[in-house]
PDB file of N, CA and C in Angstrom:
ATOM      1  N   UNK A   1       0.824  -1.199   0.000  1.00  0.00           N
ATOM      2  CA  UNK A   1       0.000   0.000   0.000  1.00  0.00           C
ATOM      3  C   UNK A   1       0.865   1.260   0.000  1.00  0.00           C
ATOM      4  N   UNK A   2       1.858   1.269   0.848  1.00  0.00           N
ATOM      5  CA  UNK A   2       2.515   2.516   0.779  1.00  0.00           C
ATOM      6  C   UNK A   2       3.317   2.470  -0.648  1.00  0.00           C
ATOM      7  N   UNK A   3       3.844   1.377  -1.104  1.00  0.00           N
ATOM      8  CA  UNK A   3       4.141   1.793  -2.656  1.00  0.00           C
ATOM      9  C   UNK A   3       3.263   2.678  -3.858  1.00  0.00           C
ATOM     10  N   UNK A   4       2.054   2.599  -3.188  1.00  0.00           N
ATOM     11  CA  UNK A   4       0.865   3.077  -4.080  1.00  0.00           C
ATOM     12  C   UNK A   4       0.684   4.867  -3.368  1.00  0.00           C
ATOM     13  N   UNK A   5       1.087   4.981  -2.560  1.00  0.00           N
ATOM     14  CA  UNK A   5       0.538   6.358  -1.677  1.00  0.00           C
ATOM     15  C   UNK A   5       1.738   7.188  -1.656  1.00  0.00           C
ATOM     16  N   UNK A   6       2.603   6.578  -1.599  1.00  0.00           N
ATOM     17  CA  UNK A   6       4.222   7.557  -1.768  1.00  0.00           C
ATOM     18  C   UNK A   6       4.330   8.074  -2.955  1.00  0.00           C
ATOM     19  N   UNK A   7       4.451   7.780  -4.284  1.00  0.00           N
ATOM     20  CA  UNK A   7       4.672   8.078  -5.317  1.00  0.00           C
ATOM     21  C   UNK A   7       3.485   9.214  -5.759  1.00  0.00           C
ATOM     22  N   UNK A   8       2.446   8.530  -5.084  1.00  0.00           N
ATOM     23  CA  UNK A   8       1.169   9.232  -5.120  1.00  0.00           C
ATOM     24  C   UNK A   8       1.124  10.784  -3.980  1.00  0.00           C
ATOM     25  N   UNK A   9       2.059  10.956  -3.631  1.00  0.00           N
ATOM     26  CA  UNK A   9       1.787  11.910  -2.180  1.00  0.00           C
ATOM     27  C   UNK A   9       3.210  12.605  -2.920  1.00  0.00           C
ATOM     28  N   UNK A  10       3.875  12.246  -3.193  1.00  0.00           N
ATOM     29  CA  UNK A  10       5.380  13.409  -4.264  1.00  0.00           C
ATOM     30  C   UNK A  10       4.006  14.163  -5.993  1.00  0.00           C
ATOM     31  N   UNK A  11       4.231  13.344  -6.330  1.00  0.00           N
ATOM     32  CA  UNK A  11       3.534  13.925  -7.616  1.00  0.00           C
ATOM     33  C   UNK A  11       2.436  14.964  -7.157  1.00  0.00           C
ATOM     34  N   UNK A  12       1.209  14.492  -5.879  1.00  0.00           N
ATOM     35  CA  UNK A  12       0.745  15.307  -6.005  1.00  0.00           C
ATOM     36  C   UNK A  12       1.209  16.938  -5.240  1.00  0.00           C
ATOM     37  N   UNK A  13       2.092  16.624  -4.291  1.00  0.00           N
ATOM     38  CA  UNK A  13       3.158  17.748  -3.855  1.00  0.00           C
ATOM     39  C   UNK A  13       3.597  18.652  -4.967  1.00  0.00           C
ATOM     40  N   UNK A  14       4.262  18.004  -5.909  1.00  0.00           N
ATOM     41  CA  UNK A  14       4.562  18.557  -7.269  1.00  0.00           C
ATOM     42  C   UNK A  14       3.715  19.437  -8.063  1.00  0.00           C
ATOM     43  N   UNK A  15       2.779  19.084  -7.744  1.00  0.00           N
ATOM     44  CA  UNK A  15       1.804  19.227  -9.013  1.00  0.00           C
ATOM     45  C   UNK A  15       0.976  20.631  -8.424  1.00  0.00           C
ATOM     46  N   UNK A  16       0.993  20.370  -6.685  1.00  0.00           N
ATOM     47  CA  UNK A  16       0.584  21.157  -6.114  1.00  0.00           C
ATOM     48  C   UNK A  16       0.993  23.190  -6.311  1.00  0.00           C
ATOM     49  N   UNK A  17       2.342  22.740  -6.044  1.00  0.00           N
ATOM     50  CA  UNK A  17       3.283  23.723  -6.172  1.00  0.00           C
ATOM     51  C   UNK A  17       3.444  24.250  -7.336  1.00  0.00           C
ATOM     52  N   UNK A  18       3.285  23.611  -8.488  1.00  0.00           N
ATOM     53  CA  UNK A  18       3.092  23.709  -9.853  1.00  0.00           C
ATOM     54  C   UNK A  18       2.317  24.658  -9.837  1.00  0.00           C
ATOM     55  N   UNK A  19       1.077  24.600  -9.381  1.00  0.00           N
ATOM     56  CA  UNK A  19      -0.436  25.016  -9.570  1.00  0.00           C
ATOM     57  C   UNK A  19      -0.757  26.066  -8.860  1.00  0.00           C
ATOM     58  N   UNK A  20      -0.227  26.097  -8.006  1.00  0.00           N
ATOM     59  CA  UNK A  20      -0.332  27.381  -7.051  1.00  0.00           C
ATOM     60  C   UNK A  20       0.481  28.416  -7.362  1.00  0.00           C
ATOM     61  N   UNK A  21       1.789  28.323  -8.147  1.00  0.00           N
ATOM     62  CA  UNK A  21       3.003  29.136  -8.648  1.00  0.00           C
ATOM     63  C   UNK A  21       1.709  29.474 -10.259  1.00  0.00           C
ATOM     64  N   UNK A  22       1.136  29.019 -10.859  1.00  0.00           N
ATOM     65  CA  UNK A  22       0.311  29.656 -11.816  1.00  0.00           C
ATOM     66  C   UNK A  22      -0.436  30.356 -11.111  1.00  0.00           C
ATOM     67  N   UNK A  23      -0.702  30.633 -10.172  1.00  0.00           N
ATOM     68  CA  UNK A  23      -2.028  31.582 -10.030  1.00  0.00           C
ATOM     69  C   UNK A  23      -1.624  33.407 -10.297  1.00  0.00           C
ATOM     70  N   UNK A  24      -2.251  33.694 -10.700  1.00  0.00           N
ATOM     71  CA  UNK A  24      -1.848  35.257 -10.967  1.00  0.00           C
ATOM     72  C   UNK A  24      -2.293  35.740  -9.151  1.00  0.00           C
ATOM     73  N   UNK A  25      -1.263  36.431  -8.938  1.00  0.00           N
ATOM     74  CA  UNK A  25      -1.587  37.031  -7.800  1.00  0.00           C
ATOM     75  C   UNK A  25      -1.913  38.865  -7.828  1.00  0.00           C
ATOM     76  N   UNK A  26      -1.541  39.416  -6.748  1.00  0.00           N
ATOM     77  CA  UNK A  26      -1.736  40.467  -6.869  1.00  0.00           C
ATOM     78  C   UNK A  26      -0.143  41.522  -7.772  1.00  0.00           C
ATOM     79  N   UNK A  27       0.706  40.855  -8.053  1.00  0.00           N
ATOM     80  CA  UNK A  27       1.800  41.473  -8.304  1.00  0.00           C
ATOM     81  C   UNK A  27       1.695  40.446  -9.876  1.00  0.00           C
ATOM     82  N   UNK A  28       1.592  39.841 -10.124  1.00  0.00           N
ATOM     83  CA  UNK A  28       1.525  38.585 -10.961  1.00  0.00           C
ATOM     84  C   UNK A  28       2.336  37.632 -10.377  1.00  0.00           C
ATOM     85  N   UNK A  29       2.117  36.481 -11.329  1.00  0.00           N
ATOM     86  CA  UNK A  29       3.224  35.172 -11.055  1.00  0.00           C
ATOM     87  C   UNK A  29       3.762  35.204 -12.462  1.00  0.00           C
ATOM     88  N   UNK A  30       4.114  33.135 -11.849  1.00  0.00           N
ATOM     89  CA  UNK A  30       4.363  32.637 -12.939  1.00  0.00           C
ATOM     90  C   UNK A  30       3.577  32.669 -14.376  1.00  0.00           C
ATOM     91  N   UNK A  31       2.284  32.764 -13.732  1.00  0.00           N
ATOM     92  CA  UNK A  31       1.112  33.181 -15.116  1.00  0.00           C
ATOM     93  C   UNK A  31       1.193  34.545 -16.016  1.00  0.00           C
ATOM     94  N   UNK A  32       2.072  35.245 -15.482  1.00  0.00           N
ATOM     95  CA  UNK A  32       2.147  36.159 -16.131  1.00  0.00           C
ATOM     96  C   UNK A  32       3.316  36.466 -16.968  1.00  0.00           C
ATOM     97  N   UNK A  33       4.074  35.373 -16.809  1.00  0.00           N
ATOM     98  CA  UNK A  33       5.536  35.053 -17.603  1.00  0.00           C
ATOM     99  C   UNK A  33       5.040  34.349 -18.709  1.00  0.00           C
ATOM    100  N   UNK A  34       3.819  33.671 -18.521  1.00  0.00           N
ATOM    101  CA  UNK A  34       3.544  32.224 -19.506  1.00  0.00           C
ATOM    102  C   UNK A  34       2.277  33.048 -20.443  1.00  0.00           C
ATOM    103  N   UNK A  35       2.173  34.540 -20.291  1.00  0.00           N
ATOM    104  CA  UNK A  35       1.556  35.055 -21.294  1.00  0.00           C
ATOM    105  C   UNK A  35      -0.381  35.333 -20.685  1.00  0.00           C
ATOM    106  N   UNK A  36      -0.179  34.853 -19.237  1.00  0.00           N
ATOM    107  CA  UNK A  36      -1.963  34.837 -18.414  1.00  0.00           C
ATOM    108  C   UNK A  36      -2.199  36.136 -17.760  1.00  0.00           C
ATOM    109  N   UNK A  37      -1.602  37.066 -17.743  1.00  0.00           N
ATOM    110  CA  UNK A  37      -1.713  38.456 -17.329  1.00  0.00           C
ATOM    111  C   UNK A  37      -2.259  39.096 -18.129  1.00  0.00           C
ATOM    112  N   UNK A  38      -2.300  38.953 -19.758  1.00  0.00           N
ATOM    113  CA  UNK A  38      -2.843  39.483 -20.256  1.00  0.00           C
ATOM    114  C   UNK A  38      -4.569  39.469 -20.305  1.00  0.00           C
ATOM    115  N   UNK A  39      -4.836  38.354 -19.921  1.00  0.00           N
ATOM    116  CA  UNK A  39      -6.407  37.883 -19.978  1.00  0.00           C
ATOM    117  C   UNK A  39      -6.844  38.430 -19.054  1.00  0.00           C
ATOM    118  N   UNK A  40      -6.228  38.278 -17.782  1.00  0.00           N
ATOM    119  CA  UNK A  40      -6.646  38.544 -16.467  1.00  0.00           C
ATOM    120  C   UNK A  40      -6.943  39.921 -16.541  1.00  0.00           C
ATOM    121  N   UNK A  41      -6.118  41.004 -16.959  1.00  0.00           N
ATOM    122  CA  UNK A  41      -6.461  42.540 -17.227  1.00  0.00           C
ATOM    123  C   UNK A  41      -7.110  42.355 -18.004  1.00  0.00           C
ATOM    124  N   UNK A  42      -7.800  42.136 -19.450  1.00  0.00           N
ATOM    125  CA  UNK A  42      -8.954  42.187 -19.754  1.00  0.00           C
ATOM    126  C   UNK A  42     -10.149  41.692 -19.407  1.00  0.00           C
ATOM    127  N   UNK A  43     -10.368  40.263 -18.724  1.00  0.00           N
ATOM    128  CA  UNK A  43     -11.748  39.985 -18.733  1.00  0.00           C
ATOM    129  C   UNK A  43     -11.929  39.660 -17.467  1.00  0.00           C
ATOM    130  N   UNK A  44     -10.982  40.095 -16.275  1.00  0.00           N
ATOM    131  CA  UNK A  44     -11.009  39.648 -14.898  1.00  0.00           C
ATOM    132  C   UNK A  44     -10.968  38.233 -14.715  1.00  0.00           C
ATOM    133  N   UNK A  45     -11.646  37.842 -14.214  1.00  0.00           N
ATOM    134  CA  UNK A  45     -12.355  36.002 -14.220  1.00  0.00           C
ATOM    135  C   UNK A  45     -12.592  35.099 -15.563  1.00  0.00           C
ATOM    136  N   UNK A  46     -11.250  34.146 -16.035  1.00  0.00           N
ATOM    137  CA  UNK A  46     -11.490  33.633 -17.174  1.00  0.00           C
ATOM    138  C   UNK A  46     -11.863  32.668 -17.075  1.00  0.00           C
ATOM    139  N   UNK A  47     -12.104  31.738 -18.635  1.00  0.00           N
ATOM    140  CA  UNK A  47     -12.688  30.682 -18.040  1.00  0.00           C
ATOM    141  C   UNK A  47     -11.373  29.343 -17.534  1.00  0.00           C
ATOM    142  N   UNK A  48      -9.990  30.024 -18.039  1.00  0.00           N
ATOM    143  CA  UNK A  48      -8.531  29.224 -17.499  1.00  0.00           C
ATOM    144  C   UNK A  48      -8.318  29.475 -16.114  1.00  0.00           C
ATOM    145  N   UNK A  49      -8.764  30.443 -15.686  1.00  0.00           N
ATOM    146  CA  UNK A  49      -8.704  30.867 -14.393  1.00  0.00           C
ATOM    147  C   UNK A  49      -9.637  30.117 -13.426  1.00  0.00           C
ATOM    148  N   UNK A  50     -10.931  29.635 -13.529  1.00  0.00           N
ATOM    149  CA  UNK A  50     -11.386  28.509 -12.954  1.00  0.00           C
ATOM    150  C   UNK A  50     -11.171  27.460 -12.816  1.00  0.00           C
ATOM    151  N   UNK A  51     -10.538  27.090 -14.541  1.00  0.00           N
ATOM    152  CA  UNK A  51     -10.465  25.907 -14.231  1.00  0.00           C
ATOM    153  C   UNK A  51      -9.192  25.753 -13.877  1.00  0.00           C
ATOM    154  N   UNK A  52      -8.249  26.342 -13.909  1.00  0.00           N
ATOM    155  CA  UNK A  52      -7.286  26.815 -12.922  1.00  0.00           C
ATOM    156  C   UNK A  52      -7.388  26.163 -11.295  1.00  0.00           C
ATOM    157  N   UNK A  53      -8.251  27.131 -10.816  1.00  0.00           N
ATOM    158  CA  UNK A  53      -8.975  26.491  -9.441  1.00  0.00           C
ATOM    159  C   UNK A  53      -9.311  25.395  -9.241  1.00  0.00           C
ATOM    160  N   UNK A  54     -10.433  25.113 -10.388  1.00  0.00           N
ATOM    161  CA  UNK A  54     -10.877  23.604  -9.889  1.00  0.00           C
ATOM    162  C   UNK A  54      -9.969  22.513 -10.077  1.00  0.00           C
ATOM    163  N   UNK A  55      -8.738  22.174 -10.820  1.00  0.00           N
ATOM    164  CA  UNK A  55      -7.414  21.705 -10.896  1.00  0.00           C
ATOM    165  C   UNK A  55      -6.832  22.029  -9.853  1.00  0.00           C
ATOM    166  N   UNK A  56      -6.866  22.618  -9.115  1.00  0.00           N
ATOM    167  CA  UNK A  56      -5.839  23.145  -7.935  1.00  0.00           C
ATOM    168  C   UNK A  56      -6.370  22.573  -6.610  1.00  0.00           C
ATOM    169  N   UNK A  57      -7.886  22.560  -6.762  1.00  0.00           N
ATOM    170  CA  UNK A  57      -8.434  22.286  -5.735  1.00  0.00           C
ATOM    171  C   UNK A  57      -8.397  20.439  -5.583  1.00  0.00           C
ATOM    172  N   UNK A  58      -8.583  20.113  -6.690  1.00  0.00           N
ATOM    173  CA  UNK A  58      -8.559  18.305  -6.402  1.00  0.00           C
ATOM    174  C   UNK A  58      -6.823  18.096  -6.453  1.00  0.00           C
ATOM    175  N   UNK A  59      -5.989  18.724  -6.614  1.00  0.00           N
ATOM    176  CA  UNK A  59      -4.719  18.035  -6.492  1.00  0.00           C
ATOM    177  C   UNK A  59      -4.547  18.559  -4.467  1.00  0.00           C
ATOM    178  N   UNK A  60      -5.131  19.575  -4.353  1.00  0.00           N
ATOM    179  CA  UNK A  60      -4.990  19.820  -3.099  1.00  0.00           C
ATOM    180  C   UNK A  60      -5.812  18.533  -2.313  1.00  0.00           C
ATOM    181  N   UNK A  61      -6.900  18.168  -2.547  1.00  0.00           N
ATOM    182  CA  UNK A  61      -7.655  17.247  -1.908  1.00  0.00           C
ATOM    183  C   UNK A  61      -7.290  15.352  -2.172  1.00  0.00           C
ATOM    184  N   UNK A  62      -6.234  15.530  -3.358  1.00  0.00           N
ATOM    185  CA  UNK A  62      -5.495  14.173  -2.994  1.00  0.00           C
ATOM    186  C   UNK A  62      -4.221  14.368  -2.638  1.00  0.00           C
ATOM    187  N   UNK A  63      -3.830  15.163  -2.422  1.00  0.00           N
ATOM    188  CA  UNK A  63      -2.109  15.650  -1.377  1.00  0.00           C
ATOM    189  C   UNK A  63      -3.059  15.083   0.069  1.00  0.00           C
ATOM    190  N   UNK A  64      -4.128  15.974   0.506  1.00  0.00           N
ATOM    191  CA  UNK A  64      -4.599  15.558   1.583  1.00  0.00           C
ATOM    192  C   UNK A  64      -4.997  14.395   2.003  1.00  0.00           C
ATOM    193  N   UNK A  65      -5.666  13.170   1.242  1.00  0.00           N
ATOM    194  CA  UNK A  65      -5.584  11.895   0.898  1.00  0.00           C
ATOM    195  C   UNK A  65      -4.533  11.308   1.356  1.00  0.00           C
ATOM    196  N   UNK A  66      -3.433  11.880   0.749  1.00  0.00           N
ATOM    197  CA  UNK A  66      -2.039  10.831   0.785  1.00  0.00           C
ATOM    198  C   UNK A  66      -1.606  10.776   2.006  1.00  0.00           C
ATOM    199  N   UNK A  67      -1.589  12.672   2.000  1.00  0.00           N
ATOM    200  CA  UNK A  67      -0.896  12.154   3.867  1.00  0.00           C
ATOM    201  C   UNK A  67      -2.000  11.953   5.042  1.00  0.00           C
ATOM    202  N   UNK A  68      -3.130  11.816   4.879  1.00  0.00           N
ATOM    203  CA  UNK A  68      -3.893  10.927   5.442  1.00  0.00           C
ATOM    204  C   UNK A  68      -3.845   8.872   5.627  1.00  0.00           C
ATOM    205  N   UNK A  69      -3.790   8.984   4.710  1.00  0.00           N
ATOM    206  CA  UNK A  69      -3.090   8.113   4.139  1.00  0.00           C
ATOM    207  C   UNK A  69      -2.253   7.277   4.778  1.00  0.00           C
ATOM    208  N   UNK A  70      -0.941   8.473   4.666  1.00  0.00           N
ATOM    209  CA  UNK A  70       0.518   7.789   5.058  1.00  0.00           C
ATOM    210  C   UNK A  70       0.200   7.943   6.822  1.00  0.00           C
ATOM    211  N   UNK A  71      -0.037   8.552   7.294  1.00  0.00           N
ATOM    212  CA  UNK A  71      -0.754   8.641   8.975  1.00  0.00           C
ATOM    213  C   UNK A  71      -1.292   6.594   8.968  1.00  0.00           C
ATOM    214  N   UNK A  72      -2.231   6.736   8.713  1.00  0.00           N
ATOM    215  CA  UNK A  72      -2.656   5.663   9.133  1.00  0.00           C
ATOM    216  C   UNK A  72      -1.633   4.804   8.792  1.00  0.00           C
ATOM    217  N   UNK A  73      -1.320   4.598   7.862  1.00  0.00           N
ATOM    218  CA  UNK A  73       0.021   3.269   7.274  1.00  0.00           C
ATOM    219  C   UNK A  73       0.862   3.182   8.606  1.00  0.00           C
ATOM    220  N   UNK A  74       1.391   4.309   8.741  1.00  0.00           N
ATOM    221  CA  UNK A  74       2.284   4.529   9.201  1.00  0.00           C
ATOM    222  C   UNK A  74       2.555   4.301  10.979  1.00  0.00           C
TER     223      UNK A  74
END
């Protein structure tokens, strides 16, 4: 089991940090290097920008999984 939850608890760490470094903040980010600043000043709330979120939000809720997870294994 923990072969299945470790590999699974890095990637989603990864992926996490990934995802959160895209978010345009108040100064910009990384999204605004990768060309997403521009949208954001025109149309406020896009539709990459949600789904932005909702991607962010399930990698956050299986990071939480894992090390739930690794607690009990463990």
């Amino acid at each position: 089991m923990i072969f299945f939850v470790a590999p699974l608890h890095v990637v989603s760490a990864i992926a996490l940090i990934f995802l959160v470094l895209l978010h345009s903040g108040k100064g910009g980010g990384l999204s605004d290097m990768f060309g997403g600043g521009l949208g954001t000043q025109a149309a406020g709330s896009t539709v990459v920008e949600r789904n932005l979120d909702r991607i962010t939000v399930v990698a956050a809720l299986i990071f939480g999984f894992a090390s739930v997870s690794f607690a009990f294994i463990i």
